[in-house]
Protein backbone atom coordinates (compact mmCIF):
# COMPACT_ATOMS: atom_id res chain seq x y z
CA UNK A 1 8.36 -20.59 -35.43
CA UNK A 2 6.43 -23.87 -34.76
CA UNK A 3 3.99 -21.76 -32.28
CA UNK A 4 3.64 -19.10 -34.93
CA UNK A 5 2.48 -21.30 -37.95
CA UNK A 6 0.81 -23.43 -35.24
CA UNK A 7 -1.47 -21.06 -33.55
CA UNK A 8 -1.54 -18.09 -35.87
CA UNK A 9 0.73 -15.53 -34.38
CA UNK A 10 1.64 -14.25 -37.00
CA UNK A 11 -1.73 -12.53 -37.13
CA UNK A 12 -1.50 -10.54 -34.08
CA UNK A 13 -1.75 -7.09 -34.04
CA UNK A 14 1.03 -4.44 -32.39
CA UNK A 15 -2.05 -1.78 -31.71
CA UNK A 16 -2.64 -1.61 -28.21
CA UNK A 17 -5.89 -2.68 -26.81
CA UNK A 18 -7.00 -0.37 -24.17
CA UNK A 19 -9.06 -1.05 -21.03
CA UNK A 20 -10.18 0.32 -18.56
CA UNK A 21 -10.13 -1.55 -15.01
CA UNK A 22 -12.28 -1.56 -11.82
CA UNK A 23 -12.54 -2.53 -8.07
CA UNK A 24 -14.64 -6.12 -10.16
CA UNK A 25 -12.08 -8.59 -11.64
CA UNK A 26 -12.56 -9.21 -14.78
CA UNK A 27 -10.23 -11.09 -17.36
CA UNK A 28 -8.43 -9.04 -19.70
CA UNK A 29 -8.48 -10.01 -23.54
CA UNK A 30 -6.30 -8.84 -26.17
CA UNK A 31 -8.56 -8.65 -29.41
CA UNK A 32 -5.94 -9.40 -31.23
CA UNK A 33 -3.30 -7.87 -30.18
CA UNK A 34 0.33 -8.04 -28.42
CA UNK A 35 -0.19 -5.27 -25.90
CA UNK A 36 -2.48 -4.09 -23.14
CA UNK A 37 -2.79 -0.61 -22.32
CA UNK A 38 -4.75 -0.31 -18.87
CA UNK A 39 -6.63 2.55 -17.01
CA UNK A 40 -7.76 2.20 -13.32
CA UNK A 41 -10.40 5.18 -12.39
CA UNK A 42 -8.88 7.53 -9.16
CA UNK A 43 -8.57 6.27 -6.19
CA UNK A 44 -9.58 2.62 -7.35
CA UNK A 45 -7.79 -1.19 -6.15
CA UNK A 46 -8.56 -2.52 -9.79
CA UNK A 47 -8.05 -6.20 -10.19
CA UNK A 48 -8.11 -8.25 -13.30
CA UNK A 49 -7.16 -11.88 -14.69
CA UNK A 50 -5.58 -12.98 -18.03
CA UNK A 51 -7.24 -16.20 -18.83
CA UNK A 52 -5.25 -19.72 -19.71
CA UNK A 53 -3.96 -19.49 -23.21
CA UNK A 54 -5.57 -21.46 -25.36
CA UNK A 55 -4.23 -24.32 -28.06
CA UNK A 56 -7.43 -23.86 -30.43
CA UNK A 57 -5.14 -21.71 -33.54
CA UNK A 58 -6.87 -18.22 -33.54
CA UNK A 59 -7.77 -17.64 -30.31
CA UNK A 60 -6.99 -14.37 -27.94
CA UNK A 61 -4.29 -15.71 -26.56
CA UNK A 62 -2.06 -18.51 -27.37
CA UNK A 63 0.89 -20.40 -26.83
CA UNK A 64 4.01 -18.77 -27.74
CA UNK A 65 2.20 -15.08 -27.87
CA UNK A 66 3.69 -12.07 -26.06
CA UNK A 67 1.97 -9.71 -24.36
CA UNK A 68 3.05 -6.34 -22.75
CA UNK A 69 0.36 -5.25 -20.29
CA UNK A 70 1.02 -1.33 -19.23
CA UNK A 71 -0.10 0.52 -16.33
CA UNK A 72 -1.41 3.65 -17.60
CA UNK A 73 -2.66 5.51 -13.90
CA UNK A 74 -0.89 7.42 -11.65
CA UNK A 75 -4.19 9.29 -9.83
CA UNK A 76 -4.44 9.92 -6.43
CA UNK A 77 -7.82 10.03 -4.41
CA UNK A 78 -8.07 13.14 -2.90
CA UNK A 79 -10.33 11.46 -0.20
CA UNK A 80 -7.62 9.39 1.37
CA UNK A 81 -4.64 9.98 -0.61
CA UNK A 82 -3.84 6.53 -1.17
CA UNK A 83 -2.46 5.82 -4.61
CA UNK A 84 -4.29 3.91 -7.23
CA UNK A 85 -3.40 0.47 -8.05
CA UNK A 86 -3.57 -2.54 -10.29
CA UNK A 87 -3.36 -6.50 -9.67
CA UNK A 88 -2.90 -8.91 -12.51
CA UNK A 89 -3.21 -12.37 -12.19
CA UNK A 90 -2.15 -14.38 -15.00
CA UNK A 91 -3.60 -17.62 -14.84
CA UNK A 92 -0.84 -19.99 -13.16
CA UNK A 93 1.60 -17.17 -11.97
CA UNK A 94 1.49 -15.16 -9.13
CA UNK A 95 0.05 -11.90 -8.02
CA UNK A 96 1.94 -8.49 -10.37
CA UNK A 97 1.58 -5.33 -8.86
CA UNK A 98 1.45 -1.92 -10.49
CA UNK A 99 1.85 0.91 -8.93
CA UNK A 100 3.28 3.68 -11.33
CA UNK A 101 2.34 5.15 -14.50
CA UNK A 102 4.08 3.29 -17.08
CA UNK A 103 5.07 0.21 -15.38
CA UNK A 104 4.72 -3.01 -17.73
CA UNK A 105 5.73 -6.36 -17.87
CA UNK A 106 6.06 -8.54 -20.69
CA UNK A 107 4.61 -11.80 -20.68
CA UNK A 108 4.84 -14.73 -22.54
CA UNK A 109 2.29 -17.37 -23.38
CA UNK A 110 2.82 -21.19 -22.63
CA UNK A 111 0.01 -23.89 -23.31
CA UNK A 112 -0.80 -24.03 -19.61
CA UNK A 113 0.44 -20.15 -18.12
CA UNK A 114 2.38 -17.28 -18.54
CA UNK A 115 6.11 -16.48 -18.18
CA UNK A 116 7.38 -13.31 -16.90
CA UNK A 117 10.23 -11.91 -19.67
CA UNK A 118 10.07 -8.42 -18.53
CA UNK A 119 9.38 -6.51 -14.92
CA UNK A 120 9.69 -2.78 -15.95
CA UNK A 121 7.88 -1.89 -12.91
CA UNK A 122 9.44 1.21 -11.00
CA UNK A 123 7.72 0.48 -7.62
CA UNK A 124 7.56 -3.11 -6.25
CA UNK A 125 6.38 -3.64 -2.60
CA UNK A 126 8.68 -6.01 -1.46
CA UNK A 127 11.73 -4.52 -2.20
CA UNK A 128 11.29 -0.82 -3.39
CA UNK A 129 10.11 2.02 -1.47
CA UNK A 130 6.70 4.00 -1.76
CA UNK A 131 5.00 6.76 -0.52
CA UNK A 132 1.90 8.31 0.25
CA UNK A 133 0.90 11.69 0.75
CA UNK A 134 -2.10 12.04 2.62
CA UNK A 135 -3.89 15.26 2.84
CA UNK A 136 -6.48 14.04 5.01
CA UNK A 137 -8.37 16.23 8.03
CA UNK A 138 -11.49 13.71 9.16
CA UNK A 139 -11.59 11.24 6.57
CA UNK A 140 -9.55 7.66 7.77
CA UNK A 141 -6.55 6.52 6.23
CA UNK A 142 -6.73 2.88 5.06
CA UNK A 143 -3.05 1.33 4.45
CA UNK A 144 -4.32 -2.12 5.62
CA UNK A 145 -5.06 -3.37 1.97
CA UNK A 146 -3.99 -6.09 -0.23
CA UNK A 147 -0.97 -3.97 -1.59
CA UNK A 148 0.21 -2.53 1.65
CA UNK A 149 -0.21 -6.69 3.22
CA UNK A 150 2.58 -7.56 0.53
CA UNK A 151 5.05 -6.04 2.56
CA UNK A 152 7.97 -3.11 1.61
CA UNK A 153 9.24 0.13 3.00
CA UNK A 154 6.70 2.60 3.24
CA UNK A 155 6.94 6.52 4.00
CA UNK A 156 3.84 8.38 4.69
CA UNK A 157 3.67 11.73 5.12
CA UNK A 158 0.13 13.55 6.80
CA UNK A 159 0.01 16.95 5.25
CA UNK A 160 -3.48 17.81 6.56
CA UNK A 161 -4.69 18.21 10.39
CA UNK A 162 -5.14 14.62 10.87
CA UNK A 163 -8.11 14.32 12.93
CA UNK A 164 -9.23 10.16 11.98
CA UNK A 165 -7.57 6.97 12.04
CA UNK A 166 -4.58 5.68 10.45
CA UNK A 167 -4.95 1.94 9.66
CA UNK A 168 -1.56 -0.54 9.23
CA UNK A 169 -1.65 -3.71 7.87
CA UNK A 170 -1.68 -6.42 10.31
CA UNK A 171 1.59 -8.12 10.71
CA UNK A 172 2.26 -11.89 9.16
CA UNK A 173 5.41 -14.25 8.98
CA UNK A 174 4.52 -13.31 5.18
CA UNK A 175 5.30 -9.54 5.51
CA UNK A 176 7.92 -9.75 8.24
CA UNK A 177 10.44 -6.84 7.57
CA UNK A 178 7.97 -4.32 6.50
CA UNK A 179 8.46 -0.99 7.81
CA UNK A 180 5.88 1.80 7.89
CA UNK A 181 7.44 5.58 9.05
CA UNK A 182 4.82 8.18 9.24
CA UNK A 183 5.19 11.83 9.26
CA UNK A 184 3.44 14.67 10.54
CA UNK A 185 4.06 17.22 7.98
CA UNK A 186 1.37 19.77 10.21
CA UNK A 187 -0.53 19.23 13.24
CA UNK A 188 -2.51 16.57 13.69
CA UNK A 189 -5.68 17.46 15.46
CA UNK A 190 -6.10 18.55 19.01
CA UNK A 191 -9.18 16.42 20.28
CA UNK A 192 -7.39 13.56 20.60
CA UNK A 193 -8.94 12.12 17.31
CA UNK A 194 -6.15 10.75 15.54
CA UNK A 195 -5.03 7.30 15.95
CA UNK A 196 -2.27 5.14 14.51
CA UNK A 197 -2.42 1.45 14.63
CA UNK A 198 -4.52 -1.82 13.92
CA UNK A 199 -7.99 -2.79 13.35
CA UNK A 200 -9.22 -4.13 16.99
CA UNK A 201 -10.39 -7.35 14.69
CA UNK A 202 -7.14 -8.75 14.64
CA UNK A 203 -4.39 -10.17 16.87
CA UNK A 204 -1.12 -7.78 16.17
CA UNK A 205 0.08 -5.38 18.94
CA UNK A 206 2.59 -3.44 19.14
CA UNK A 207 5.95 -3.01 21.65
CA UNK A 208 8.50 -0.30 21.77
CA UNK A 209 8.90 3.48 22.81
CA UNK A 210 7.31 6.90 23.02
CA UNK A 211 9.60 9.80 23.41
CA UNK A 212 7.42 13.10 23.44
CA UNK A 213 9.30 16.14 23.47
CA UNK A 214 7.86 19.95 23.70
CA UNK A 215 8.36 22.20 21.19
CA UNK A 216 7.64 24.97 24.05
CA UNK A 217 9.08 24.07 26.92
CA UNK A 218 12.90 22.14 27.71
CA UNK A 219 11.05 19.17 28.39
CA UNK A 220 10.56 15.93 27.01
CA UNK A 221 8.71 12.23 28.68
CA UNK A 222 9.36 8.62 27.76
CA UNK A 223 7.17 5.91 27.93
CA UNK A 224 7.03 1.96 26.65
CA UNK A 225 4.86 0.30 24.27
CA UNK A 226 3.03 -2.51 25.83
CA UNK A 227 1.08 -4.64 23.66
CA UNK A 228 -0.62 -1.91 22.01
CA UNK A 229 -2.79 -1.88 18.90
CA UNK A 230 -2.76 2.05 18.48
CA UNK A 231 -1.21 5.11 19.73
CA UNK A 232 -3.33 8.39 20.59
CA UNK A 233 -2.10 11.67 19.12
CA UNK A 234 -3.08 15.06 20.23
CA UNK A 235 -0.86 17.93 18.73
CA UNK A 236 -1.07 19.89 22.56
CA UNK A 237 -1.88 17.36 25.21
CA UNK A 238 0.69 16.52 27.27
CA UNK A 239 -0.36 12.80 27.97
CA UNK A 240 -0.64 11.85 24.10
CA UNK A 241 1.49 10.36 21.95
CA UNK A 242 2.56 13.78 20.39
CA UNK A 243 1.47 14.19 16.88
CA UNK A 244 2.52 18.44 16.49
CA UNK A 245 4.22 19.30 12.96
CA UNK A 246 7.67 16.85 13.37
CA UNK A 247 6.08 14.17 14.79
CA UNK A 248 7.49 10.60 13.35
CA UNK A 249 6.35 7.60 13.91
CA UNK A 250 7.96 4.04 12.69
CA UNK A 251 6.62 0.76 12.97
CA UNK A 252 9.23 -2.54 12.57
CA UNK A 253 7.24 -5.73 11.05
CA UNK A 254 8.79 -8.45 13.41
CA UNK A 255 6.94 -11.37 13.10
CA UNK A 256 3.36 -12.74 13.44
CA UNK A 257 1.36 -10.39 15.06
CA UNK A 258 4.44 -8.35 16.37
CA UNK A 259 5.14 -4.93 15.57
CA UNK A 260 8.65 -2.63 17.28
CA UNK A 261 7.48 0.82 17.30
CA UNK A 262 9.24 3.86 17.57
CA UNK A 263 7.77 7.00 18.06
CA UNK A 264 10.12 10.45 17.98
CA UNK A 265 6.61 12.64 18.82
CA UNK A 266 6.32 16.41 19.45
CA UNK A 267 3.92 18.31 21.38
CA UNK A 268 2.88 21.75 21.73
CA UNK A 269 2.33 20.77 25.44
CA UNK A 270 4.40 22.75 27.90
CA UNK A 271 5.11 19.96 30.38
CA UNK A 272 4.77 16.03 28.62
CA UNK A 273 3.40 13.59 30.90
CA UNK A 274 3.00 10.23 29.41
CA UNK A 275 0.35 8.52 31.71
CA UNK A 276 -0.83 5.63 29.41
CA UNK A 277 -2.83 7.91 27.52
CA UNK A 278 -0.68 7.82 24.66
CA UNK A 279 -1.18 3.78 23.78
CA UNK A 280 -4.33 1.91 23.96
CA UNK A 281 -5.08 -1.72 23.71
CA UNK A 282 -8.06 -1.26 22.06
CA UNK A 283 -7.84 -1.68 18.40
CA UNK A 284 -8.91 1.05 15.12
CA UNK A 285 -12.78 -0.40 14.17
């Protein structure tokens, strides 16, 4: 009550004040009111701030005020199939994530920061799972961003002919547990263009297994993971890492720089011959 008579509260509006967000932070105001409606174009990481509150009686936003701020987007761009996003960062609190359409949180105003009430967020990445569908044929698949960094359990299906690279995050103490499974919902391509792994600029490799099986032919090859930072798929060559209609792929976060993969791959290939072809140490650039 002493906030209200204080700083005017009592004033503040229950209209939501829409915005719309982009790749450019830029910090959010309320005009007046006690909830933020927000739009992020397709395919866009939008970022914005909300701004310390302020003691002067009339301001945007001040101490004691709530404010709901809901996520509005739920595009997906159909050039990489990554899902669009939203960061806020109230001013003294940590990162919030939205992922969903209509995830909100409600916030409330202190003289110095914010204080989260309410997480009605469906999706969070450290300790719900998401998932991407990827339609992609030659354009590269980028899940080394800030959101995917955060950590979670993340399924990713390719539904096109895969024929680019597939980038992971790379691995921190920070996002240790993180698991990445991707699926080959068709054929990746059969050039030997598709790759799965880590940008060559970093320091995370990974260990673990290839089993390649034919989907012709009674046969099937094994073959360890030795500090790695991608695998080569080819839907029909025997010597790849698989990558035919089937194909899964999951990588363990461990540790720094450590990542346990496991790859259950198929191949059209009559007779699989893992040679070293299937793993490379050179990174994705």
């Amino acid at each position: 009550m002493a906030y209200k008579k204080l700083f005017g509260l009592a004033n503040k509006g229950t209209t939501p004040k829409a915005i719309t967000c982009t790749a450019s932070t830029q910090v959010l105001t309320t005009e007046g009111s006690h909830e933020i409606d927000i739009t992020v174009a397709t395919g866009i990481d939008a970022v914005a701030t909300l701004p310390t509150p302020s003691k002067v009686p009339g301001a945007d936003i001040v101490p004691g005020q709530y404010i709901r701020v809901t996520y509005n987007s739920d595009a997906v761009d159909a050039a990489d199939g990554v899902e669009t996003t939203f960061t806020l960062t109230p001013a003294g609190m940590q990162l919030i994530y939205f992922t969903g359409v209509g995830d909100s949180v409600l916030l409330m105003a202190t003289e110095e920061s914010y204080i989260l009430m309410e997480d009605n967020r469906r999706l969070g990445p450290t300790n719900c799972p998401a998932t991407v569908l990827a339609s992609n044929t030659s354009a590269a698949l980028d899940l080394s961003s800030a959101y995917y960094q955060l950590g979670g359990v993340f399924t990713v299906m390719l539904s096109g002919a895969m024929s680019s690279n597939v980038t992971l995050p790379q691995a921190t103490i920070a996002n240790t547990g993180t698991v990445f499974k991707v699926l080959c919902g068709r054929d990746v391509a059969t050039d030997g263009t598709c790759h799965i792994g880590f940008a060559n600029g970093g320091s995370t490799v990974m260990q673990g297994t290839v089993n390649v099986l034919s989907t012709t032919a009674n046969k099937m090859d094994t073959a360890p993971i030795s500090a790695a930072k991608r695998l080569e798929l080819d839907a029909d060559d025997n010597a790849h890492a698989g990558g035919a209609e089937g194909s899964v792929y999951e990588f363990h976060y461990i540790g720094a720089d450590l990542v346990f993969c496991e790859a259950r791959a198929l191949t059209t290939g009559t007779a699989p011959t893992l040679d070293g072809s299937e793993q490379s140490t050179t990174g994705i650039s």
